[in-house]
Protein backbone atom coordinates (compact mmCIF):
# COMPACT_ATOMS: atom_id res chain seq x y z
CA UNK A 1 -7.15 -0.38 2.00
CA UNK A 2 -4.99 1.89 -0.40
CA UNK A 3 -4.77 5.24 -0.21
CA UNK A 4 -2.90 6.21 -2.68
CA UNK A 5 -0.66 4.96 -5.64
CA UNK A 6 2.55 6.45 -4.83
CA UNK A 7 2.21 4.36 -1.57
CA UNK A 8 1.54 0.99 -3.06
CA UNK A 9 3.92 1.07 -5.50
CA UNK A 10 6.58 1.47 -2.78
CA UNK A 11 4.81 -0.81 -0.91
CA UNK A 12 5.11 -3.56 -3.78
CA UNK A 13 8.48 -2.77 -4.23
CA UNK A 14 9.46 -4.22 -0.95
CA UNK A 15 7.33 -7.54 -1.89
CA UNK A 16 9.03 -7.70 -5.15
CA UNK A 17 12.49 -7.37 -3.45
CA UNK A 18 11.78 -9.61 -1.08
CA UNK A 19 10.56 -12.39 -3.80
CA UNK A 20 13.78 -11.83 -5.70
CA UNK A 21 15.80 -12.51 -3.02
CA UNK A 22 14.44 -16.21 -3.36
CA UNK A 23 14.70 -16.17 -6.71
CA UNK A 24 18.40 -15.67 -6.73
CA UNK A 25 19.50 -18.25 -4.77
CA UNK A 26 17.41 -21.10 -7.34
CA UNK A 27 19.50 -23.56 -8.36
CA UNK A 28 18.09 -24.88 -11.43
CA UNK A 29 15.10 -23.45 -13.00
CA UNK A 30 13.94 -26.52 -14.95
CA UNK A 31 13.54 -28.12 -11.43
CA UNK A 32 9.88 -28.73 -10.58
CA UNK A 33 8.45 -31.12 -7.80
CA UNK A 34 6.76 -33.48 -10.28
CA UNK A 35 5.71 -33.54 -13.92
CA UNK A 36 2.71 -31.35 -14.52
CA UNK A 37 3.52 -28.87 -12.33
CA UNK A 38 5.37 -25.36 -12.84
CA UNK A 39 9.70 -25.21 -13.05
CA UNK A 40 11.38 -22.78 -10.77
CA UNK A 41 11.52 -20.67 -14.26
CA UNK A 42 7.74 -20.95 -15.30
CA UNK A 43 7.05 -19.21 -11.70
CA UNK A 44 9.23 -16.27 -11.90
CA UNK A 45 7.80 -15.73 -15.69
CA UNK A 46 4.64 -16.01 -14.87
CA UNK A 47 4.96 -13.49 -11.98
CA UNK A 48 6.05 -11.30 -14.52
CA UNK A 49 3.50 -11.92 -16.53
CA UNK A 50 0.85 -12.07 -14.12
CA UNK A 51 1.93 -8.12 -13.14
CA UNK A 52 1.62 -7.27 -16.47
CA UNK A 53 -1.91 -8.84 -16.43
CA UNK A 54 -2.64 -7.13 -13.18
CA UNK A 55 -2.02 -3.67 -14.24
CA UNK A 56 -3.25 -3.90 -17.18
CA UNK A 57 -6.61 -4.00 -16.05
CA UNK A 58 -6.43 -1.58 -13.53
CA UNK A 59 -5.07 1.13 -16.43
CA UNK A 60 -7.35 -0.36 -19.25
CA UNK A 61 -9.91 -2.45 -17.24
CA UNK A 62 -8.76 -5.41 -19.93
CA UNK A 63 -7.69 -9.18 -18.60
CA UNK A 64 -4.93 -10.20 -20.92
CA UNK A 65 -3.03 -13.03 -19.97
CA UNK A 66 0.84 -12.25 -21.63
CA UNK A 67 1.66 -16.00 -21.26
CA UNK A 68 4.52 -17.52 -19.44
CA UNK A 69 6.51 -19.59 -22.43
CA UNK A 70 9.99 -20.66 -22.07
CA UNK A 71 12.71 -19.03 -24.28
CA UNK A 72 15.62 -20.42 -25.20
CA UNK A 73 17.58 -18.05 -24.11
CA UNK A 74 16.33 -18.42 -20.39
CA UNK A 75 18.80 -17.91 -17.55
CA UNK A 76 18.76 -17.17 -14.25
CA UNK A 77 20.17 -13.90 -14.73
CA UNK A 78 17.79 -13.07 -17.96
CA UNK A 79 14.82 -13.96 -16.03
CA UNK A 80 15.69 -11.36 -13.15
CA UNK A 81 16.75 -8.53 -15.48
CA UNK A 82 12.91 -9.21 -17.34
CA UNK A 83 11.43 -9.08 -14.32
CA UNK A 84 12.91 -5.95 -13.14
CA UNK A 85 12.55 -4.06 -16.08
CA UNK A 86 8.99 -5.62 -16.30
CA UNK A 87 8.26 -4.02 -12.62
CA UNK A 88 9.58 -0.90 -13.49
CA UNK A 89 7.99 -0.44 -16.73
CA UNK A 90 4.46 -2.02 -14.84
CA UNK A 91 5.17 0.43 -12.01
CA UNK A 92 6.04 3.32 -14.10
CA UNK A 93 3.13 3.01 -16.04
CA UNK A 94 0.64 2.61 -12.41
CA UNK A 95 2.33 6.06 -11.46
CA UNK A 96 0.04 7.89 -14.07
CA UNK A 97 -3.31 6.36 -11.80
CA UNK A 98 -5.31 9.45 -10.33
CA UNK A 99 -5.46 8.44 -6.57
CA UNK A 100 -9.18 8.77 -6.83
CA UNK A 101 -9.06 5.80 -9.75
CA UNK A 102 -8.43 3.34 -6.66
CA UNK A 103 -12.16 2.93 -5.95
CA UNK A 104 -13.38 2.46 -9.20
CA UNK A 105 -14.71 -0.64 -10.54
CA UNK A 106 -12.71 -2.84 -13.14
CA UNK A 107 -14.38 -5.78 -14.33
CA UNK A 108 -14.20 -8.83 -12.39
CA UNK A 109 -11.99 -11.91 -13.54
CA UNK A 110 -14.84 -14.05 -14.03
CA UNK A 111 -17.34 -13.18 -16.41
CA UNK A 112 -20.60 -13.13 -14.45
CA UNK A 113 -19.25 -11.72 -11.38
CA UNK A 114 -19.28 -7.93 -10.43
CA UNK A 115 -16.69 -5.51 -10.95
CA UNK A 116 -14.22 -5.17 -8.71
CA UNK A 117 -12.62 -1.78 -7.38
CA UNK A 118 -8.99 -1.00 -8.37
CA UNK A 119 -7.51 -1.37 -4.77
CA UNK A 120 -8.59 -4.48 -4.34
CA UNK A 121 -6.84 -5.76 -7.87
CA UNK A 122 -3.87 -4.13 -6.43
CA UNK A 123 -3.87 -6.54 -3.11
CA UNK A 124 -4.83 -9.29 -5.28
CA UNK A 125 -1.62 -8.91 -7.13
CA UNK A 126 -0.08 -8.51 -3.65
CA UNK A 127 -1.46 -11.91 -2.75
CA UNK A 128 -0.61 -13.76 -5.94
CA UNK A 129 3.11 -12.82 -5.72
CA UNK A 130 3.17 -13.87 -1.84
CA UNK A 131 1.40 -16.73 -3.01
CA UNK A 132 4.07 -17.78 -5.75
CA UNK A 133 7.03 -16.82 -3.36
CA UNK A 134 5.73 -19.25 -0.99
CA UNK A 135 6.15 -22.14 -3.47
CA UNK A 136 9.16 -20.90 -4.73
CA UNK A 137 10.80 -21.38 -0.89
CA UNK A 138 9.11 -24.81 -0.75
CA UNK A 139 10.65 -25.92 -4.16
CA UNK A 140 13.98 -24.59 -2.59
CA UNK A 141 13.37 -26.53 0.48
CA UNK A 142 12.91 -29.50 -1.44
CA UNK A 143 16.03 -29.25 -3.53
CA UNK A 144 18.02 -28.80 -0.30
CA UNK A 145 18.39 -25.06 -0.41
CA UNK A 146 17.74 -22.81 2.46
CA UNK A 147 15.26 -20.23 1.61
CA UNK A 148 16.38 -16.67 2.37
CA UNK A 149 14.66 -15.43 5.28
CA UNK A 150 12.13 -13.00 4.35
CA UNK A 151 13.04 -9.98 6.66
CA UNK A 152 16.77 -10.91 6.75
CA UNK A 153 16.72 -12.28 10.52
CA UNK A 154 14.83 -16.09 11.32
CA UNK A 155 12.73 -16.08 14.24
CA UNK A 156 15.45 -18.56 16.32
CA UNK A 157 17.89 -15.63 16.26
CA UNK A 158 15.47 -13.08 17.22
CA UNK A 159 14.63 -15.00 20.48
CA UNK A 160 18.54 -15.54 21.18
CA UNK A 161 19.18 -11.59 20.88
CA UNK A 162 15.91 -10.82 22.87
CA UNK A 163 17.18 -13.47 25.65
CA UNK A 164 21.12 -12.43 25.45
């Protein structure tokens, strides 16, 4: 559980780092594994969006949905400087919380299910960017690009420097 929102925020920090260090090393953000399915750049925009949407009901206990729409203008490099001034404005704004606000209800995503306290939003925005970063390492996979490792270090070099 939280316990306070000076400590998530740092603590979502290191998740968003972590999923823009797979973001930067995408190749072509039109790619996409089949038709129907989301581009390298409709993930990273909705992840902005969806943190928008996340914190937005755990200020204003509102679901609103900012939408994920290609611009024109859409690079690489455009994408990442949105979502970093996106997760510092987001972030910013969560700094205002009271502490105590974390274990109050917000209302639930669905429309006849109960509210839902403001920690647990938190960790579900946790999850959905975890979630998202996960696909974006299998698209990269499947384009032939080695995914970053997520904590700098792979587990087969580990073993070598605990053997050697």
């Amino acid at each position: 559980m939280i316990q306070s929102v000076s400590a998530f925020i740092d603590y979502f920090g290191s998740i968003r780092r972590r999923t823009l260090n797979y973001a930067r090393v995408i190749p072509a953000l039109d790619w996409q594994p089949k038709a129907g399915e989301y581009t390298c750049g409709d993930i990273l925009r909705h992840l902005a969006a969806a943190e928008t949407m996340y914190v937005g009901v755990v200020l204003a206990g509102k679901w609103l949905y900012p939408g994920h729409e290609r611009q024109p203008e859409d690079t690489l490099e455009i994408l990442l400087a949105r979502m970093d001034s996106g997760h510092a404005d987001a972030m910013n704004r969560l700094s205002a919380l009271p502490d105590s606000e974390l274990y109050q209800p917000r209302p639930s995503l669905l429309p006849d299910a109960p509210p839902v306290k403001v920690w647990r939003w938190l960790m579900a925005m946790t999850e959905h960017e975890i979630h998202h970063r996960s696909q974006l390492a299998s698209y990269l996979t499947l384009m032939g690009v080695e995914p970053p490792q997520i904590y700098g270090i792979g587990v087969e070099e580990l073993i070598t420097r605990a053997v050697g």
